[in-house]
Protein backbone atom coordinates (compact mmCIF):
# COMPACT_ATOMS: atom_id res chain seq x y z
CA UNK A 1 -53.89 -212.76 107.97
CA UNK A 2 -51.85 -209.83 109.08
CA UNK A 3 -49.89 -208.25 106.36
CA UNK A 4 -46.34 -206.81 106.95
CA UNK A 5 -47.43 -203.41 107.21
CA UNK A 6 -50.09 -204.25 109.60
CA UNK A 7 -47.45 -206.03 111.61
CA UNK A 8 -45.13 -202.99 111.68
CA UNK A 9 -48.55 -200.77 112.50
CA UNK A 10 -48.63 -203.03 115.69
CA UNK A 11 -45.32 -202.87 116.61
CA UNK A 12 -45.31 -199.07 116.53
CA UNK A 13 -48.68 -199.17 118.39
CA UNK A 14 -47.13 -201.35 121.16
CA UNK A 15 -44.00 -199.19 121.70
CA UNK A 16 -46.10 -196.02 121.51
CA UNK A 17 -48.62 -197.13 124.18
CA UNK A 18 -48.23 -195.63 127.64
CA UNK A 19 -46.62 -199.09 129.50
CA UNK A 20 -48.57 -199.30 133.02
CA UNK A 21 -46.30 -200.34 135.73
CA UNK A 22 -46.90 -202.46 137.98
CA UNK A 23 -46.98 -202.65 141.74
CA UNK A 24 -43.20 -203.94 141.83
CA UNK A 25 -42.17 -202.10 145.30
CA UNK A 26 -38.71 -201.51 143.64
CA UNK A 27 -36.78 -201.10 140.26
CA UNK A 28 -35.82 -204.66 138.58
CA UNK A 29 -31.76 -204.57 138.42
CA UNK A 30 -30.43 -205.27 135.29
CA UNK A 31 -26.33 -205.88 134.83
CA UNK A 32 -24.99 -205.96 131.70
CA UNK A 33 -21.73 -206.67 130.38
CA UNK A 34 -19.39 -206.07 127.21
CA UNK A 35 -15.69 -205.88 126.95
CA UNK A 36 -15.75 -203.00 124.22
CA UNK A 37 -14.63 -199.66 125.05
CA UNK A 38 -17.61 -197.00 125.35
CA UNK A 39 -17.05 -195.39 121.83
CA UNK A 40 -17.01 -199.77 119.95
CA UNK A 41 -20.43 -199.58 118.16
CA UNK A 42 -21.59 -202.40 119.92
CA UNK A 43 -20.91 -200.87 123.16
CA UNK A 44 -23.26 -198.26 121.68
CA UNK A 45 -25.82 -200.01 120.54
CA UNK A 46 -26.83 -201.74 124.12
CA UNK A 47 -26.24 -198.36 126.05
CA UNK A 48 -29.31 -197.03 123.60
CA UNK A 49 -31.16 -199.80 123.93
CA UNK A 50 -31.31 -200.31 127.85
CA UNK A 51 -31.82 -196.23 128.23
CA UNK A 52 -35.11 -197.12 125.85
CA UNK A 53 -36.17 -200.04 128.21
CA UNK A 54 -35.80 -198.04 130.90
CA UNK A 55 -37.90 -195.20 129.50
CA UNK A 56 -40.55 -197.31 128.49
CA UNK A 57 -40.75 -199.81 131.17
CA UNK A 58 -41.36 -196.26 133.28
CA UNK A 59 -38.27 -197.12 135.63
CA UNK A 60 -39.60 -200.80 136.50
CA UNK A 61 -36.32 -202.14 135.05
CA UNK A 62 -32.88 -200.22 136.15
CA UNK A 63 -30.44 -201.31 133.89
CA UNK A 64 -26.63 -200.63 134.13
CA UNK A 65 -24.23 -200.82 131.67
CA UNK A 66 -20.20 -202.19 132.71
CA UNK A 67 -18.56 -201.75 129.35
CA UNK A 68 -14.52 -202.45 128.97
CA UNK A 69 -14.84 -205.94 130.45
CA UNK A 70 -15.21 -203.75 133.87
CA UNK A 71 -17.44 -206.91 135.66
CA UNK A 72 -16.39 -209.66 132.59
CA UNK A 73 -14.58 -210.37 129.67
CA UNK A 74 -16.84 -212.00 127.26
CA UNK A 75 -14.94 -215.34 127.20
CA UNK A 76 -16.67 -215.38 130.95
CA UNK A 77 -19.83 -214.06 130.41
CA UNK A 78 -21.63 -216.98 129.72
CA UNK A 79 -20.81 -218.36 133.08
CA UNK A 80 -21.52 -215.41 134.55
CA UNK A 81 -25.26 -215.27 133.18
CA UNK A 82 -26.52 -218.85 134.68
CA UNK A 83 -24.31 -218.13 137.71
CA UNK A 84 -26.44 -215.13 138.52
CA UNK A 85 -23.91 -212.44 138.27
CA UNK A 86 -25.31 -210.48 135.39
CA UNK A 87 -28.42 -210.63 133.68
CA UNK A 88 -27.63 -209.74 130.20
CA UNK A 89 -24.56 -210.01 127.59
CA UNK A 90 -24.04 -210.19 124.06
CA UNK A 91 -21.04 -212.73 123.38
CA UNK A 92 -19.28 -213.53 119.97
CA UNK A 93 -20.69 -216.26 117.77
CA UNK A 94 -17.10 -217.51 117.80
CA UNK A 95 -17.43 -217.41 121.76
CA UNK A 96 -21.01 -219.15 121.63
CA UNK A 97 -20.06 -221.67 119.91
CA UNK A 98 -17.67 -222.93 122.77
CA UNK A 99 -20.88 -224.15 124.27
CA UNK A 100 -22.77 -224.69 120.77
CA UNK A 101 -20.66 -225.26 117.58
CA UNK A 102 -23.29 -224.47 115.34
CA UNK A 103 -23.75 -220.66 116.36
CA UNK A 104 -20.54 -220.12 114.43
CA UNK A 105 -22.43 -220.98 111.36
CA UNK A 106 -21.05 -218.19 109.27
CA UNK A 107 -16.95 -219.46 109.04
CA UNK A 108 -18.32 -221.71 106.73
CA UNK A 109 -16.34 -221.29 103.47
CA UNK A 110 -20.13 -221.07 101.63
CA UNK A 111 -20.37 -217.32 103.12
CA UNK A 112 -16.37 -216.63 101.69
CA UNK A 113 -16.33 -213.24 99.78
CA UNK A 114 -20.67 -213.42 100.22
CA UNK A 115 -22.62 -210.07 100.71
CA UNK A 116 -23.99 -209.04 104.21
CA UNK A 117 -27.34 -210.38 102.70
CA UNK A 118 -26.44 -213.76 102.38
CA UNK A 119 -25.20 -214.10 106.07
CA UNK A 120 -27.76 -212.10 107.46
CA UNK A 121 -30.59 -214.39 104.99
CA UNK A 122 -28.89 -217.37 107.34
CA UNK A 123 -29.07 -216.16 111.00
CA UNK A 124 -31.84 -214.55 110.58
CA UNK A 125 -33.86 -217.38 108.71
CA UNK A 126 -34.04 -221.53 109.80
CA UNK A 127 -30.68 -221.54 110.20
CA UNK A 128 -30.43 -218.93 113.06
CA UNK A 129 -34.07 -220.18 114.58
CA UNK A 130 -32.30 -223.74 115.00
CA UNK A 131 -29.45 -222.45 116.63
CA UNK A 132 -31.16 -220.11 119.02
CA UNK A 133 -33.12 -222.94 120.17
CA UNK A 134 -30.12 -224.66 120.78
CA UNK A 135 -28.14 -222.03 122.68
CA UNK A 136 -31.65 -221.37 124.66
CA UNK A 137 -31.96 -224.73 126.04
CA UNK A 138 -28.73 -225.37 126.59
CA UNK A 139 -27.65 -222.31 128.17
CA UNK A 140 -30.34 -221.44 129.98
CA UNK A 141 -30.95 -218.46 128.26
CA UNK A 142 -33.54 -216.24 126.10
CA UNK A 143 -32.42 -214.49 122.88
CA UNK A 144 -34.52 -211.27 122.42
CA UNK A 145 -34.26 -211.49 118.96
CA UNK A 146 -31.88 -210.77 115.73
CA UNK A 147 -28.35 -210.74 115.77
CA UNK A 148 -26.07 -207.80 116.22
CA UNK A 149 -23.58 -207.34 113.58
CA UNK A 150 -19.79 -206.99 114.48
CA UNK A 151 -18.44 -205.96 110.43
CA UNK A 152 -16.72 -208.42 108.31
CA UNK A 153 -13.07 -209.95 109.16
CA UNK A 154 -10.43 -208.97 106.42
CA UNK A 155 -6.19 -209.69 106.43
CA UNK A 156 -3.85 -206.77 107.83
CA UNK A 157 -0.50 -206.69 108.33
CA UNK A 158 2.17 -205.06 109.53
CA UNK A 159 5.43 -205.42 107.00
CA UNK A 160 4.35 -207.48 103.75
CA UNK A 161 2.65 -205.86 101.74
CA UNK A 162 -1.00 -207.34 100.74
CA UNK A 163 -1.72 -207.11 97.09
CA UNK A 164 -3.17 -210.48 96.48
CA UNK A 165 -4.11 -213.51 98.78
CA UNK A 166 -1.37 -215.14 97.49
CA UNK A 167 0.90 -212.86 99.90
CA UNK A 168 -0.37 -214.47 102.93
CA UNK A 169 1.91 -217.76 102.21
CA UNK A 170 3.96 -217.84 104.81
CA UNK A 171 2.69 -214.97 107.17
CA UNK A 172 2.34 -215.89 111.13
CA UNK A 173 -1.65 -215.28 111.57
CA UNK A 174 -3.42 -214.21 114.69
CA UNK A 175 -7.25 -214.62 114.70
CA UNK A 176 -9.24 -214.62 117.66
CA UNK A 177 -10.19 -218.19 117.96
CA UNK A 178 -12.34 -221.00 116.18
CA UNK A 179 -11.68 -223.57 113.58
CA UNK A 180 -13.36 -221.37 110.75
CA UNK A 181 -10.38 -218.81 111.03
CA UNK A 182 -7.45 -221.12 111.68
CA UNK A 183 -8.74 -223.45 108.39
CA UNK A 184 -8.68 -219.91 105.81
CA UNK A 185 -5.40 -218.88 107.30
CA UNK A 186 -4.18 -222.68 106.28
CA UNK A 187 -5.93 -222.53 103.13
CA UNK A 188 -3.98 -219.92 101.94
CA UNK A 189 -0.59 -220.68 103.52
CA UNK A 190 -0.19 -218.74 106.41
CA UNK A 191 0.79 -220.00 109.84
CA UNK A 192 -2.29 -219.22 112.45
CA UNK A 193 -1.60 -218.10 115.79
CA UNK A 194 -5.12 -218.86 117.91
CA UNK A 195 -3.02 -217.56 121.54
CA UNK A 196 -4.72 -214.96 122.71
CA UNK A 197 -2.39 -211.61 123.36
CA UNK A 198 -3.16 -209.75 125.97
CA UNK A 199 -1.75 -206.80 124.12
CA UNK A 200 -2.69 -207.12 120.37
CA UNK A 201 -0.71 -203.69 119.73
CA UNK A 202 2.17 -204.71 121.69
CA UNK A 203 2.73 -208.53 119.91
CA UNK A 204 2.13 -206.36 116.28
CA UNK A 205 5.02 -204.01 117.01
CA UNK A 206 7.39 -206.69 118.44
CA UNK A 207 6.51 -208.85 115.58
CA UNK A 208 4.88 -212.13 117.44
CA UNK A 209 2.96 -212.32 114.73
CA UNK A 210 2.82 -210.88 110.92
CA UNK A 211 -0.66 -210.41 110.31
CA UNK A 212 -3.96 -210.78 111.72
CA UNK A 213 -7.31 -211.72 111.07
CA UNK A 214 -9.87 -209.06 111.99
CA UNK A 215 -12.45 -206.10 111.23
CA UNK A 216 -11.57 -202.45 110.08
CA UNK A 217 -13.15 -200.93 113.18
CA UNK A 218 -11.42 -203.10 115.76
CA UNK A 219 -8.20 -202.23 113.93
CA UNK A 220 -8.82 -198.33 113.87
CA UNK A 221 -10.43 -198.59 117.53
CA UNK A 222 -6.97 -199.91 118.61
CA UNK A 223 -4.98 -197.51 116.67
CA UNK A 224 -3.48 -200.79 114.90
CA UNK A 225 -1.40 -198.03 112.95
CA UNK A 226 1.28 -196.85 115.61
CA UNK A 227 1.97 -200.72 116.27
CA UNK A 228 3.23 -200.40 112.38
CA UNK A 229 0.04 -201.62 110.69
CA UNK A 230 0.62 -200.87 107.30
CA UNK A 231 -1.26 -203.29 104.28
CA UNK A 232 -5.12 -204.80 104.40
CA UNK A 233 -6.69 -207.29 102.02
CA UNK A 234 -10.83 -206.71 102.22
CA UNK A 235 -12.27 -210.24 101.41
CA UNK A 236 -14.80 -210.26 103.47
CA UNK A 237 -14.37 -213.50 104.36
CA UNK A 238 -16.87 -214.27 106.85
CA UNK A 239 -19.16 -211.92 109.27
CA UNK A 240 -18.86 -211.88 112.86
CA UNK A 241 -22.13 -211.20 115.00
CA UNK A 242 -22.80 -210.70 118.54
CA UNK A 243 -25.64 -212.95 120.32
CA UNK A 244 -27.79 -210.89 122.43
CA UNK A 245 -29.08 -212.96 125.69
CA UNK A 246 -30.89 -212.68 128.83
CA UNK A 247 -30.34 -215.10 131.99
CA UNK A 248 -33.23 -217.54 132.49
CA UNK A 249 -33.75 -216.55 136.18
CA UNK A 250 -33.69 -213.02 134.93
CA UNK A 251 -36.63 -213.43 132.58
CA UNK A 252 -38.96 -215.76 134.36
CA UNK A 253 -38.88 -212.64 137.18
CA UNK A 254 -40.30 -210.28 134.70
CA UNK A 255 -44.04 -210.06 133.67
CA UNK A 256 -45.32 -211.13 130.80
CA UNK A 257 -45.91 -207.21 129.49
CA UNK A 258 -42.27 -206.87 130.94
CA UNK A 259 -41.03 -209.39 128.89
CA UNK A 260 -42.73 -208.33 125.48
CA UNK A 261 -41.47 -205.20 125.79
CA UNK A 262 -37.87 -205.86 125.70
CA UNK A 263 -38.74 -207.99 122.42
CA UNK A 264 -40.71 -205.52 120.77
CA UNK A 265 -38.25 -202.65 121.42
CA UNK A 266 -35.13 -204.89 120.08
CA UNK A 267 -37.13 -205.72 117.24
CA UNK A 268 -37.57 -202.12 117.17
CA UNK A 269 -34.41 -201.52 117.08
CA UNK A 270 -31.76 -203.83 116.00
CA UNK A 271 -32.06 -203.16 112.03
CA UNK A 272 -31.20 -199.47 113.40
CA UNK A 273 -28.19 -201.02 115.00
CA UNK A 274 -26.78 -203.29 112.11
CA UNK A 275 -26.80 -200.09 110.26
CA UNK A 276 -24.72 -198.20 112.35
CA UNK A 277 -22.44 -201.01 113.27
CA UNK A 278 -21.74 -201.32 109.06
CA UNK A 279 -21.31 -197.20 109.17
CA UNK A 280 -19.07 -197.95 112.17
CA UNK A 281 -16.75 -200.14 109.60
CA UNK A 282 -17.13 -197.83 106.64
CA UNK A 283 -15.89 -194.69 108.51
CA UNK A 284 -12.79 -197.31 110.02
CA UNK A 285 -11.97 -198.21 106.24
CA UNK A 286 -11.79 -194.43 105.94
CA UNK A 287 -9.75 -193.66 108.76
CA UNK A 288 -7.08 -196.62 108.54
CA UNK A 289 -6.55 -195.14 104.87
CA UNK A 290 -6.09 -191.93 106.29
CA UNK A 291 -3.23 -193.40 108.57
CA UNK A 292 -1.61 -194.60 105.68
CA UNK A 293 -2.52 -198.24 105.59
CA UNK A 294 -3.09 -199.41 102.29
CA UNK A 295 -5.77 -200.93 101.56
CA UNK A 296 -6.47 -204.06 98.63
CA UNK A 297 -9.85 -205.53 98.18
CA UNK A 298 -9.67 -208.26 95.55
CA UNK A 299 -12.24 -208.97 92.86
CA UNK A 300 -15.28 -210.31 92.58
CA UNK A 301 -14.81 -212.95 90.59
CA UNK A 302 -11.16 -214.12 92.39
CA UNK A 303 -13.48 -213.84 95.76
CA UNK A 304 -15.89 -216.52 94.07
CA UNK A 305 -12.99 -218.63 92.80
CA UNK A 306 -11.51 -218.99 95.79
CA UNK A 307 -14.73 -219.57 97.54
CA UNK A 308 -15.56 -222.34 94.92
CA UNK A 309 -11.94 -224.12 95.98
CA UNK A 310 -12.60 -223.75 99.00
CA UNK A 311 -16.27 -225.70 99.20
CA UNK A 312 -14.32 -228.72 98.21
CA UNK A 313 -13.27 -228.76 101.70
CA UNK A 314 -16.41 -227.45 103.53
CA UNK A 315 -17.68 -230.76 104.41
CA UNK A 316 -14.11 -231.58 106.08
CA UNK A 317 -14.13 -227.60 107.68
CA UNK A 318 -18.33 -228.72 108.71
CA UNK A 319 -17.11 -231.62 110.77
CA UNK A 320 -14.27 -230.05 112.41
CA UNK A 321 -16.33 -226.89 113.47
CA UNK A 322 -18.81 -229.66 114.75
CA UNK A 323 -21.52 -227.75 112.62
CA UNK A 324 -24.55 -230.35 112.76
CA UNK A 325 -25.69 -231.86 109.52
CA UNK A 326 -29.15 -230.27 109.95
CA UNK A 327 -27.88 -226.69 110.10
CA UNK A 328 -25.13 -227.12 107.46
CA UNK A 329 -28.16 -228.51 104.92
CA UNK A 330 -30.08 -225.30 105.76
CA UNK A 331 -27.21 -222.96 105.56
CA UNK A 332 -26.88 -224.39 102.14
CA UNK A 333 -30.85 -224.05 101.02
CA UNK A 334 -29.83 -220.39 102.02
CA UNK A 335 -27.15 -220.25 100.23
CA UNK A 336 -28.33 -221.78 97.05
CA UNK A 337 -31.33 -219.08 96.83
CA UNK A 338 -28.41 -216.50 95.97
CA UNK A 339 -26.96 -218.33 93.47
């Protein structure tokens, strides 16, 4: 039986090893797409990792990078992967799950106010296993592995001040989509807008909505503050995750050796990434304070009250979402280990 550091010895020994190319006349072309500007962490993250690929595959794959929805925004790229026009994206879970409800496994009010641990025990365990499979075979895709991490979604907003959830009552709510969102904003009295604005800063400032549902970094990366952002409640309720995948036609071109090597160097990789991406949102939290938007993050134990309300709905928020019975009973084995 090989033991975990035997595993890791393996891994390194696999990435180390000069890769022998093949006799491929020319380069395999990669396209890539994300609709996050070049300095968004997840941006970021997939520029590293296809300059690695390329390195190690010796040039046998030539990926390129269109960042800033430049070929797609990532409400298309899906399409765009089994229609051939790029070979590799990393979508929202809350976009995934257009296509397969369960990927947006984490709205469920079970992760409200939960650490990064909990979530992370879910995608990354059965739970996340069952849905790959799912979003595999019915998208026509492969998943190279683990789950990128976007940062947890808080409350901001721009003219009430946000001392306790309470405040919400009444607000007008953006979010950016999916039952999860719109059910929280109901739960605690606000009115959710799910129309997508074209310009987020824009509809802030002119007051087409009140508040919004979203991360610190995507509200410092927009410079939420000169739209009059002004008040944030940090409940961390729920973590939002990016699904890398890779075009079927894509990957049954490659080689086998081709094809381990982009798993092995994600695996490589992607706990390196998570990190960052949570730096990303700590250095946000930093910067939207030092803009003068004040920031509320409510206790622990009102976090697990509210949580606890809020599972006597979960069943009702389950079926809605169209989260299958089998995933919801394994998110809840996961869940039950932390408590």
């Amino acid at each position: 039986m090989t033991t975990p550091i035997g595993r890791r010895l393996l891994l390194a020994s696999a990435l180390t090893a000069p890769y022998i190319r093949t006799a491929r006349a020319d380069p395999v072309q990669m396209r890539v797409s994300v609709d996050t500007p070049p300095g968004h962490g997840r941006t970021v993250s997939i520029a590293d990792f296809l300059k690695k690929l390329e390195a190690a595959s010796r040039g046998e794959i030539s990926p390129r990078l269109f960042h800033s929805g430049e070929l797609f925004a990532d409400r298309d790229v899906i399409k765009a992967l089994s229609l051939g026009q790029i070979e590799m994206a990393a979508p929202g879970t809350w976009l995934v799950a257009a296509y397969v409800p369960d990927a947006d496994l984490a709205q469920l009010p079970v992760f409200y106010g939960q650490s990064i641990d909990v979530t992370h025990h879910a995608i990354d365990g059965v739970p996340g296993e069952l849905v790959n499979e799912q979003i595999s075979r019915k998208l026509r895709v492969t998943i190279p592995g683990r789950w990128m991490d976007l940062g947890f979604f808080n409350w901001y907003s721009a003219r009430k001040p946000l001392n306790t959830l309470a405040d919400l009552r009444g607000l007008r709510i953006h979010n950016a989509g999916g039952f999860g969102q719109l059910w929280r904003a109901q739960f605690f009295g606000g009115l959710p807008s799910i129309a997508a604005s074209s310009d987020l800063p824009l509809a802030l400032s002119e007051g087409v909505f009140d508040a919004l549902q979203s991360t610190n970094e995507s509200c410092a990366s927009a410079r939420l503050w000169d739209a009059g952002l002004h008040f944030g409640l940090i409940d961390h309720q729920n973590m939002g995750d990016y699904i890398p995948m890779i075009s079927e036609a894509f990957w049954s071109s490659l080689t086998p050796a081709l094809r381990t090597l982009i798993t092995d160097l994600w695996a490589a990789n992607i706990a390196l990434y998570r990190a960052n991406l949570a730096s990303v949102q700590d250095r946000a939290e930093t910067t939207l304070r030092a803009h003068n938007v004040r920031l509320v993050s409510p206790g622990l134990e009102e976090l697990a009250e509210q949580r606890d309300r809020m599972m006597l709905g979960q069943d009702q928020v389950a079926h809605e979402m169209r989260i299958s019975p089998a995933i919801l009973a394994r998110v809840m084995d996961v869940a039950a280990a932390f408590n």
